[in-house]
N, C-alpha and C. Protein backbone atom coordinates (compact mmCIF):
# COMPACT_ATOMS: atom_id res chain seq x y z
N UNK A 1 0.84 -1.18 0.00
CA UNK A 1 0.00 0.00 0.00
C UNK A 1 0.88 1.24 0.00
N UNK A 2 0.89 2.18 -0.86
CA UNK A 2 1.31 3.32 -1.01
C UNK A 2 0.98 4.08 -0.05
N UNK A 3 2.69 5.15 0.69
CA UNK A 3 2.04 5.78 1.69
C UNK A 3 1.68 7.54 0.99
N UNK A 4 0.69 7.99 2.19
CA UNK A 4 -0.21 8.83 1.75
C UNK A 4 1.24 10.38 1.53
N UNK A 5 1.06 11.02 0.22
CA UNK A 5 2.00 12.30 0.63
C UNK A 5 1.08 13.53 1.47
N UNK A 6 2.13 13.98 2.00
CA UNK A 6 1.31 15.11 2.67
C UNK A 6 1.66 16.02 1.88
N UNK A 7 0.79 16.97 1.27
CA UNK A 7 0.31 17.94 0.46
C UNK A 7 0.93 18.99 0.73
N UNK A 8 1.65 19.03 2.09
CA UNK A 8 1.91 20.43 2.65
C UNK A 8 3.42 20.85 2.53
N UNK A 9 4.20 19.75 2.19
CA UNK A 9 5.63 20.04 1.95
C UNK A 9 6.02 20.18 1.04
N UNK A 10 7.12 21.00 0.60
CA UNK A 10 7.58 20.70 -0.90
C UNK A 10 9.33 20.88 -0.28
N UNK A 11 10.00 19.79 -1.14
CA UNK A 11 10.74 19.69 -0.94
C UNK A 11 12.14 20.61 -1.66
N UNK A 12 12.83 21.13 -1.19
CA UNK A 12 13.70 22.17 -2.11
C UNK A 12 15.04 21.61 -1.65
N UNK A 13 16.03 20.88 -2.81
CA UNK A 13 17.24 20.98 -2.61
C UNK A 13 18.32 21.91 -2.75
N UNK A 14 19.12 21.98 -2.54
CA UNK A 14 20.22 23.49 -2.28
C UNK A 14 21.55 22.61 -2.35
N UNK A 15 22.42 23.86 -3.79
CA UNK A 15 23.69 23.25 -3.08
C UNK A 15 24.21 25.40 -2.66
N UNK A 16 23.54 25.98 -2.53
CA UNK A 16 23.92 27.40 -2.03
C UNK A 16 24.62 27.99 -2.97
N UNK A 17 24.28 27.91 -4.39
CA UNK A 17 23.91 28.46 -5.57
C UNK A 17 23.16 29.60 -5.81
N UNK A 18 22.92 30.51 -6.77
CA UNK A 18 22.31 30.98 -7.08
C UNK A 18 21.33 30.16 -8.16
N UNK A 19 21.52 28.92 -8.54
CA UNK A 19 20.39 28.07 -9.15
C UNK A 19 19.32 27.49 -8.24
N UNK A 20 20.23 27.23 -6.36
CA UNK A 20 19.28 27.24 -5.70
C UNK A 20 18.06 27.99 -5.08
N UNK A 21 19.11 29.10 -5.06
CA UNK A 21 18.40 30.70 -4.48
C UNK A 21 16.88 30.79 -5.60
N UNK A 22 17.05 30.65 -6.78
CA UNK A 22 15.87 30.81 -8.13
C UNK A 22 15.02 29.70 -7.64
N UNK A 23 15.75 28.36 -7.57
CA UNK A 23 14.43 27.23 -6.82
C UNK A 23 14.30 27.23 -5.93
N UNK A 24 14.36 27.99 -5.05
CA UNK A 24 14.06 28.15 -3.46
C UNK A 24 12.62 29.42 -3.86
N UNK A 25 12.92 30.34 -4.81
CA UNK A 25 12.07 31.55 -4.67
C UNK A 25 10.75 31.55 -5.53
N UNK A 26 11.20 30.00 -6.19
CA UNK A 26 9.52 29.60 -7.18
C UNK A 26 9.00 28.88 -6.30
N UNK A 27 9.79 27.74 -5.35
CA UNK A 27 9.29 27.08 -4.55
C UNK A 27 8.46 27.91 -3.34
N UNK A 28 8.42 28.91 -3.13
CA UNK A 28 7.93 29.59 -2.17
C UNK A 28 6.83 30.25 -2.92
N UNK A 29 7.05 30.83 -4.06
CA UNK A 29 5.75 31.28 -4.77
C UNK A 29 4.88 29.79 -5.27
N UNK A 30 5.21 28.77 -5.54
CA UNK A 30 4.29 27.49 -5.42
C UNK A 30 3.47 27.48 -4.20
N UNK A 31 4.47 27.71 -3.14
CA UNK A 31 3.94 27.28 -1.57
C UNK A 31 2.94 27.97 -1.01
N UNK A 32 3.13 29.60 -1.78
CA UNK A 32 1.53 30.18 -1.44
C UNK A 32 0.52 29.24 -2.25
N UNK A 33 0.30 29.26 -3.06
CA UNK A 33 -0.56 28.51 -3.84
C UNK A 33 -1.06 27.72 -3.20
N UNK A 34 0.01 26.75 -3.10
CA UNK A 34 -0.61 25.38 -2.61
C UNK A 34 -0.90 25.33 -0.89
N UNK A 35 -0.92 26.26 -0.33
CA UNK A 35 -0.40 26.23 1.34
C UNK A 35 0.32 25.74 1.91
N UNK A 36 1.21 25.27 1.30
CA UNK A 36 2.73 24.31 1.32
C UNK A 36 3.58 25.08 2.20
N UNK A 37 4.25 24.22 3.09
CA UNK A 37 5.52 24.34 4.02
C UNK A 37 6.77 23.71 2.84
N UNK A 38 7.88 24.97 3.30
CA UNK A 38 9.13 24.44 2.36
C UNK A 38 9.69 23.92 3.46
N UNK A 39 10.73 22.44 2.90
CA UNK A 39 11.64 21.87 3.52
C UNK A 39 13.13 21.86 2.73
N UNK A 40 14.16 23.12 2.96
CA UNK A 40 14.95 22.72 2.64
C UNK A 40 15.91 21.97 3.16
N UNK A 41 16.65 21.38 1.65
CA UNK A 41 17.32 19.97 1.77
C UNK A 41 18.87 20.46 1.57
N UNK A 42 20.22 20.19 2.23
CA UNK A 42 21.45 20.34 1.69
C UNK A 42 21.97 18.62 1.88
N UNK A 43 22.58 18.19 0.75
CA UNK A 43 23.09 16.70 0.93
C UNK A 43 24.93 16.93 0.69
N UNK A 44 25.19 17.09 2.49
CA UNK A 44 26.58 16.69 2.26
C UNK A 44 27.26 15.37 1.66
N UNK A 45 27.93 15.54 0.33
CA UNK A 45 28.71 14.96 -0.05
C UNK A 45 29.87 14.66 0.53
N UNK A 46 30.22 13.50 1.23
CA UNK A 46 31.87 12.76 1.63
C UNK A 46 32.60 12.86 0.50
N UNK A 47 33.55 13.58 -0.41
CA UNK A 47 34.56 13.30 -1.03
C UNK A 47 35.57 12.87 -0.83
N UNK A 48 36.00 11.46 -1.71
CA UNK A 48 36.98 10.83 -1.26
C UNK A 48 38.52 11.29 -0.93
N UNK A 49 38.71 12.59 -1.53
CA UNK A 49 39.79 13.22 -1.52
C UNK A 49 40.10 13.48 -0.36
N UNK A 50 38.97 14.11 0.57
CA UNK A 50 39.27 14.67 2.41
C UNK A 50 37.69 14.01 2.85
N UNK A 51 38.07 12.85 2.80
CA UNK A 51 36.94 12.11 3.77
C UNK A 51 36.62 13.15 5.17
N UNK A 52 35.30 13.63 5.20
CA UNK A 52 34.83 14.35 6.66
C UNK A 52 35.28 15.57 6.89
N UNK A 53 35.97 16.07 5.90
CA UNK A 53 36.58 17.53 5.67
C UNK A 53 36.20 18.10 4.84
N UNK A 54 35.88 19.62 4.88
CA UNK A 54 35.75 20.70 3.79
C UNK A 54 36.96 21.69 4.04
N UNK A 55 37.86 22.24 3.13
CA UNK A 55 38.61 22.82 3.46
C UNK A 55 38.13 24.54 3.70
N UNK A 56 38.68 25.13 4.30
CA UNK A 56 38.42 26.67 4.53
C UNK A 56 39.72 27.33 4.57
N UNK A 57 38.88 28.54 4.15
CA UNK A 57 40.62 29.51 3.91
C UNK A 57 40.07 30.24 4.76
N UNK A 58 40.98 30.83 6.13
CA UNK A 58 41.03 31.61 7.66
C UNK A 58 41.61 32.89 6.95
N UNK A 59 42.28 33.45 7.57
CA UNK A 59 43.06 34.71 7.30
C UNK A 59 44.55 34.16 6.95
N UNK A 60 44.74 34.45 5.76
CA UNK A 60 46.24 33.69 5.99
C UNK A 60 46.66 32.30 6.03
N UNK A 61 45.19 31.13 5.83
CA UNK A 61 45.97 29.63 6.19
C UNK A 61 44.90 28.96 6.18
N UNK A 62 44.71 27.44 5.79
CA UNK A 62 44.14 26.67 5.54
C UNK A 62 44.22 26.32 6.59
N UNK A 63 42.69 25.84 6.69
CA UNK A 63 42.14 24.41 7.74
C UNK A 63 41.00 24.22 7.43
N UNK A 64 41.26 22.35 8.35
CA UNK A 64 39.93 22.01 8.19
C UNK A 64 38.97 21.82 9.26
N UNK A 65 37.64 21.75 8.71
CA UNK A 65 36.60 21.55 9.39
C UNK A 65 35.56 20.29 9.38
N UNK A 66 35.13 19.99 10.37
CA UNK A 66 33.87 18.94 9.63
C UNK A 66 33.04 19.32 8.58
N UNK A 67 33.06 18.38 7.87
CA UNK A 67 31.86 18.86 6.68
C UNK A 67 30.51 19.23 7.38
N UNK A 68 30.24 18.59 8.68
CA UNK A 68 28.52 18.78 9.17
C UNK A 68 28.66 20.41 9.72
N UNK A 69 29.87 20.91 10.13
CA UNK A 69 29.73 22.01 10.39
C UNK A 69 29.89 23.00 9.49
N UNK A 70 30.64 23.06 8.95
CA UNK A 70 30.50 23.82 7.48
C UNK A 70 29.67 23.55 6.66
N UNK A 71 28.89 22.84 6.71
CA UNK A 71 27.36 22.86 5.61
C UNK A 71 26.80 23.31 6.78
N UNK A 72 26.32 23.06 8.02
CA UNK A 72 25.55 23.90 8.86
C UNK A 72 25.53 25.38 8.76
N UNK A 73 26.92 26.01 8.45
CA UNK A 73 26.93 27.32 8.38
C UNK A 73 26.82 27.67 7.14
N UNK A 74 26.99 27.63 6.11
CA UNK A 74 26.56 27.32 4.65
C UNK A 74 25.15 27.41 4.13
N UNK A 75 24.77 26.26 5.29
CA UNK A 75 23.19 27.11 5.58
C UNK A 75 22.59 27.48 5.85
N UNK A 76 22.86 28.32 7.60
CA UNK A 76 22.14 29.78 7.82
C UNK A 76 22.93 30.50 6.93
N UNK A 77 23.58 31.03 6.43
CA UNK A 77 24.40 31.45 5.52
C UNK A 77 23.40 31.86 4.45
N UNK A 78 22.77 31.14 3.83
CA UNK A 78 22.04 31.00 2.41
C UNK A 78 20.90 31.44 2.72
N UNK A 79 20.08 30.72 3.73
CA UNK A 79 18.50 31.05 4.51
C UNK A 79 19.41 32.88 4.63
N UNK A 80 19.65 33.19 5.67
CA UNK A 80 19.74 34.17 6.02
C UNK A 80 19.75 35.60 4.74
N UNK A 81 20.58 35.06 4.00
CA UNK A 81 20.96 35.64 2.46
C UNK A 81 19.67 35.79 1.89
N UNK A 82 18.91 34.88 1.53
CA UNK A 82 17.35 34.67 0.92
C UNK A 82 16.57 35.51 1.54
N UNK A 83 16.58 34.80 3.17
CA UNK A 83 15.54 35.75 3.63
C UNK A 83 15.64 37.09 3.82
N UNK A 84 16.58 37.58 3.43
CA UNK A 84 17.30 39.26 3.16
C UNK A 84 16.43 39.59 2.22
N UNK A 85 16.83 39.26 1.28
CA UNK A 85 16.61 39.44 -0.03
C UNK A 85 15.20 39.69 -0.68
N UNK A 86 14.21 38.88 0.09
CA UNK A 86 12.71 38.35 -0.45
C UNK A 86 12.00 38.27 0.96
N UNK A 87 12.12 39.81 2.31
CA UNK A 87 11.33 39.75 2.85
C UNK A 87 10.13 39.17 3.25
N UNK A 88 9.44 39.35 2.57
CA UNK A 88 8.15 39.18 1.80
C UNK A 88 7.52 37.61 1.63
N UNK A 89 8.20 36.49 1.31
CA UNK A 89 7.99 35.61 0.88
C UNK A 89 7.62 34.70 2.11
N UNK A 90 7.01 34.82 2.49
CA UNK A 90 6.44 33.91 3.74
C UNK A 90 7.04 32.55 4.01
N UNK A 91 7.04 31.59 3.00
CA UNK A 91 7.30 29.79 3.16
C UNK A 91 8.69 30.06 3.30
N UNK A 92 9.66 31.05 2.96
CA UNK A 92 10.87 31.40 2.95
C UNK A 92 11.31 31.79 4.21
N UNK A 93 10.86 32.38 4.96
CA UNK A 93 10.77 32.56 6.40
C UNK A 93 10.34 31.89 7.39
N UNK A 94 9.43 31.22 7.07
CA UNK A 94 9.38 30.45 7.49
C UNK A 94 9.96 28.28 7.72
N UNK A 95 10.76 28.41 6.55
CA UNK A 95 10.86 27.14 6.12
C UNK A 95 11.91 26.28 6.80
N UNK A 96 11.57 25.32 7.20
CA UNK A 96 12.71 24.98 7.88
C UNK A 96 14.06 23.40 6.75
N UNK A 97 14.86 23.67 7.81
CA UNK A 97 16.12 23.12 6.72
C UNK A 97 16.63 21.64 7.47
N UNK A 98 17.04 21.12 6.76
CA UNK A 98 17.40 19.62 7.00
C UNK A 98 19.07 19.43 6.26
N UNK A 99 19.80 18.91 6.87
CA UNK A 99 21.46 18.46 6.50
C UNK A 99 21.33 17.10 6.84
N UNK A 100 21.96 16.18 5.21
CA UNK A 100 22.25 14.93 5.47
C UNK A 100 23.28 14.50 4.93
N UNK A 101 23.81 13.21 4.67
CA UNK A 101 25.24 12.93 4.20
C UNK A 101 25.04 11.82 3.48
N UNK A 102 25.41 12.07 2.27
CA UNK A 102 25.50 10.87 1.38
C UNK A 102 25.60 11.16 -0.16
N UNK A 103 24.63 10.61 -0.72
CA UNK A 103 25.37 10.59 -2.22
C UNK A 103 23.85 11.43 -2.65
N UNK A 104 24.35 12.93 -3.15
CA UNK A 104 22.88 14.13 -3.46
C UNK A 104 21.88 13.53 -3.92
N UNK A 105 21.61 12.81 -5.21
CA UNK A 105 21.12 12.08 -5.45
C UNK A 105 19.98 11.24 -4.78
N UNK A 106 20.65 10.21 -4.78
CA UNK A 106 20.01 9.09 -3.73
C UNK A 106 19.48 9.62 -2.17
N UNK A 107 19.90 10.76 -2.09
CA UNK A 107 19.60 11.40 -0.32
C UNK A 107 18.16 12.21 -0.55
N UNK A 108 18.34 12.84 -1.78
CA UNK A 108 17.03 13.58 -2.13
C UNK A 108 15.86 13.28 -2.18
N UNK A 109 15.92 12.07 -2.90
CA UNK A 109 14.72 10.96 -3.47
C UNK A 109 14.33 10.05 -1.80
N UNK A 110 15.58 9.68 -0.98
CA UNK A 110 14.85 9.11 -0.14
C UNK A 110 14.43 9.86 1.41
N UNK A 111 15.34 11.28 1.02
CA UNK A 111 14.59 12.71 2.27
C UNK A 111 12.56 12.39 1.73
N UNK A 112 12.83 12.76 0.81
CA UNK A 112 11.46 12.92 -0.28
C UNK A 112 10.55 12.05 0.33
N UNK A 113 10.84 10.78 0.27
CA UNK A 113 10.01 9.61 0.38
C UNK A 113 10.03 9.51 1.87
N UNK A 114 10.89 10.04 2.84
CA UNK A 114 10.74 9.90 4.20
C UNK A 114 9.59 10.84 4.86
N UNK A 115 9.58 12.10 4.68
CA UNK A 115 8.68 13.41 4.37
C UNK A 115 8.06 13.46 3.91
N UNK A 116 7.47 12.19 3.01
CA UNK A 116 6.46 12.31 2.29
C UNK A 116 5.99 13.77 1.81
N UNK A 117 7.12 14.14 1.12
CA UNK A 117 7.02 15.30 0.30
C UNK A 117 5.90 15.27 -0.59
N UNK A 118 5.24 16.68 -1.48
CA UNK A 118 4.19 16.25 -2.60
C UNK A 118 4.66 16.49 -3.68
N UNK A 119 6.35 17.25 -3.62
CA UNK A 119 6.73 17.66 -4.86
C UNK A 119 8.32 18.05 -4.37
N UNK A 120 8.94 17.69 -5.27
CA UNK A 120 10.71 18.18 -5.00
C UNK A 120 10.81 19.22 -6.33
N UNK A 121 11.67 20.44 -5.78
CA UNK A 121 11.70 21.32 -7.07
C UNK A 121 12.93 22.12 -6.83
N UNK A 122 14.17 21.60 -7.67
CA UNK A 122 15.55 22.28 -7.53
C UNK A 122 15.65 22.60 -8.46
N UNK A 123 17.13 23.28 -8.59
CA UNK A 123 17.67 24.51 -9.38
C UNK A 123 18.89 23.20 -10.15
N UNK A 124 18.32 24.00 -11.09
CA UNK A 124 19.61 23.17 -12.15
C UNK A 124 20.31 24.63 -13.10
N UNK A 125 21.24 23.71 -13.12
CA UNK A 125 22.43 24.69 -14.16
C UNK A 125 22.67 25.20 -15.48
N UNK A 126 21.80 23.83 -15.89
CA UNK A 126 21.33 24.19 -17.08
C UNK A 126 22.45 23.48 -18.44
N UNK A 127 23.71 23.01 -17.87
CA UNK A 127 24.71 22.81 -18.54
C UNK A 127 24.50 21.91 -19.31
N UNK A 128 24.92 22.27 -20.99
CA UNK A 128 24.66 21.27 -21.95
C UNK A 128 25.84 20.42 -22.18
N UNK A 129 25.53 19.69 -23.41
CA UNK A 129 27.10 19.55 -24.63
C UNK A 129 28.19 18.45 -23.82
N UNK A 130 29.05 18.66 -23.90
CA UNK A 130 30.21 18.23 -23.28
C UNK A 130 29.80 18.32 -21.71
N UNK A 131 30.24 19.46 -20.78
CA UNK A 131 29.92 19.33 -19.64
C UNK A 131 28.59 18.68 -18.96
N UNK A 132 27.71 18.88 -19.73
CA UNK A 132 26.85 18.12 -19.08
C UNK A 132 26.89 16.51 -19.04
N UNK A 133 27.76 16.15 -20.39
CA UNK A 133 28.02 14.68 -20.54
C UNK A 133 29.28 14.21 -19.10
N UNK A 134 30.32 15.11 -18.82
CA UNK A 134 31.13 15.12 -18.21
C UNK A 134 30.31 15.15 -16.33
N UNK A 135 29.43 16.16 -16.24
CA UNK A 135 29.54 16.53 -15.41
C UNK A 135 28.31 15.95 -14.97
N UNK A 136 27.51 15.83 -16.05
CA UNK A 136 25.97 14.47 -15.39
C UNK A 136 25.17 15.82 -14.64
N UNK A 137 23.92 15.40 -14.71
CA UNK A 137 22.56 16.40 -13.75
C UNK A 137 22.13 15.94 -12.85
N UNK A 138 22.45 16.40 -11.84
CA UNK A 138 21.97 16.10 -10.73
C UNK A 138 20.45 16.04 -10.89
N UNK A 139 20.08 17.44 -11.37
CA UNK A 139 18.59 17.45 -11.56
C UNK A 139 17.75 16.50 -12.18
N UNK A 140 18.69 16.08 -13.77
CA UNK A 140 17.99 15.46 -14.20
C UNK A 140 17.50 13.84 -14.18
N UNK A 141 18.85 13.44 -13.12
CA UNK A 141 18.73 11.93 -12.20
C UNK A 141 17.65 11.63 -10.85
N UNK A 142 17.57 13.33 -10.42
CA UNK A 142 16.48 13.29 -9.65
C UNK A 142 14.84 13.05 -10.04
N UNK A 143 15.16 13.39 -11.34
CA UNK A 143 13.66 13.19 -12.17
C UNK A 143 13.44 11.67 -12.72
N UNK A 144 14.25 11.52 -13.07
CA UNK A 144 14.43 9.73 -13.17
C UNK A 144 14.00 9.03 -12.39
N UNK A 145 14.89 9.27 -11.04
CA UNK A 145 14.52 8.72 -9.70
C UNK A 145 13.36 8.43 -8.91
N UNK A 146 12.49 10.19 -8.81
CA UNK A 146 12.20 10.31 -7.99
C UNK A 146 10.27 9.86 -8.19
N UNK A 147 9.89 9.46 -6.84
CA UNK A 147 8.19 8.84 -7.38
C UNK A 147 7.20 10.03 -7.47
N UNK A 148 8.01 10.80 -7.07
CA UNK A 148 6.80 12.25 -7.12
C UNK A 148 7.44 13.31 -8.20
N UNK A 149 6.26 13.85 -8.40
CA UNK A 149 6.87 14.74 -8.95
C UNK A 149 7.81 15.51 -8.38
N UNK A 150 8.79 16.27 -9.93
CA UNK A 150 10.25 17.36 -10.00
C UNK A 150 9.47 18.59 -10.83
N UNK A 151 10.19 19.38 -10.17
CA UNK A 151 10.23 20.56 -10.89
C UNK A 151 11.40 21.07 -11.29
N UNK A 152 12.06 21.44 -11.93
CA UNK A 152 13.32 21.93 -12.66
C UNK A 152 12.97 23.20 -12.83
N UNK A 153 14.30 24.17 -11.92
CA UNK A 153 13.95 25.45 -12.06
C UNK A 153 15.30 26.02 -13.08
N UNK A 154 15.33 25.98 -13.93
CA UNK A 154 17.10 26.44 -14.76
C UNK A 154 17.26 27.56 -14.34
N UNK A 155 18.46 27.94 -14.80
CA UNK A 155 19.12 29.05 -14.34
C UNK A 155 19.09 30.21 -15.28
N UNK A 156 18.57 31.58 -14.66
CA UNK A 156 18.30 32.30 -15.88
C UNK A 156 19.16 32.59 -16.59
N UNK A 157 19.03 33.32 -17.70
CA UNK A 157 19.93 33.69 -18.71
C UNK A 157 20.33 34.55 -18.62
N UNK A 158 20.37 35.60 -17.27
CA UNK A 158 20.99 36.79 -16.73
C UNK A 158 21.93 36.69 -16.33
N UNK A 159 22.43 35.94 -15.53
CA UNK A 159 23.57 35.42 -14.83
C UNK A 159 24.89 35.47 -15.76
């Protein structure tokens, strides 16, 4: 038996982009609509290069940090930035945020399915040709993936 989605979430992934910032700010104009609560999503990636590390540049000198804490700040960082920006936007101010660890992908689709989200709607890059063959879509594996509906927000052509 299929479980029931709740209508009221929509799910927004972030990597603290300005492709996210654009799907964070349709997702909130959806969320009036629908009376939807936003849940944003950041999926720390482990890279094998510095397993549990993100590097940071201090004044003068490298170090590292845990990745859970530097995506924590990364994302009041971004919320805070947004909610600057787009006063106004209610689900944005109100929305609350979730940090997990694993592979973006696969973390999205099963945040989604845990939350019984009614809709996931991120920011893509838009990248064609070569890089996109190289560099693969996140977005567009999430649409593959995922049992609910995606929304794909691209990145404008201002940028």
């Amino acid at each position: 038996m299929a479980k029931k989605r709740d209508q009221n979430i929509l799910l927004v992934p972030v990597d603290f982009t300005s492709y996210s910032e654009e799907a964070l700010v349709f997702a909130s104009e959806l969320a009036k609509c629908m009376s939807s609560r936003l849940l944003v999503l950041h999926v720390i990636h482990d890279p094998a290069e510095a397993p549990g590390f993100y590097a940071q540049t201090g004044k003068k000198k490298k170090f590292l940090q845990s990745m859970e804490e530097v995506a924590e700040e990364m994302m009041e960082t971004f919320l805070k930035k947004v909610r600057k920006a787009y006063p106004n936007e209610t689900p944005i101010t109100k929305a609350t945020s979730l940090l997990v660890v694993g592979t973006p992908v696969k973390r999205i689709v099963e945040v989604a399915e845990k939350k019984r989200a009614s809709m996931i709607i991120i920011g893509s890059h838009g990248r064609t040709g070569l890089s996109h063959l190289l560099i693969g879509s996140k977005a567009e594996r999430v649409v593959q993936l995922s049992p609910i509906p995606v929304t794909v927000v691209k990145g404008s052509s201002r940028k």
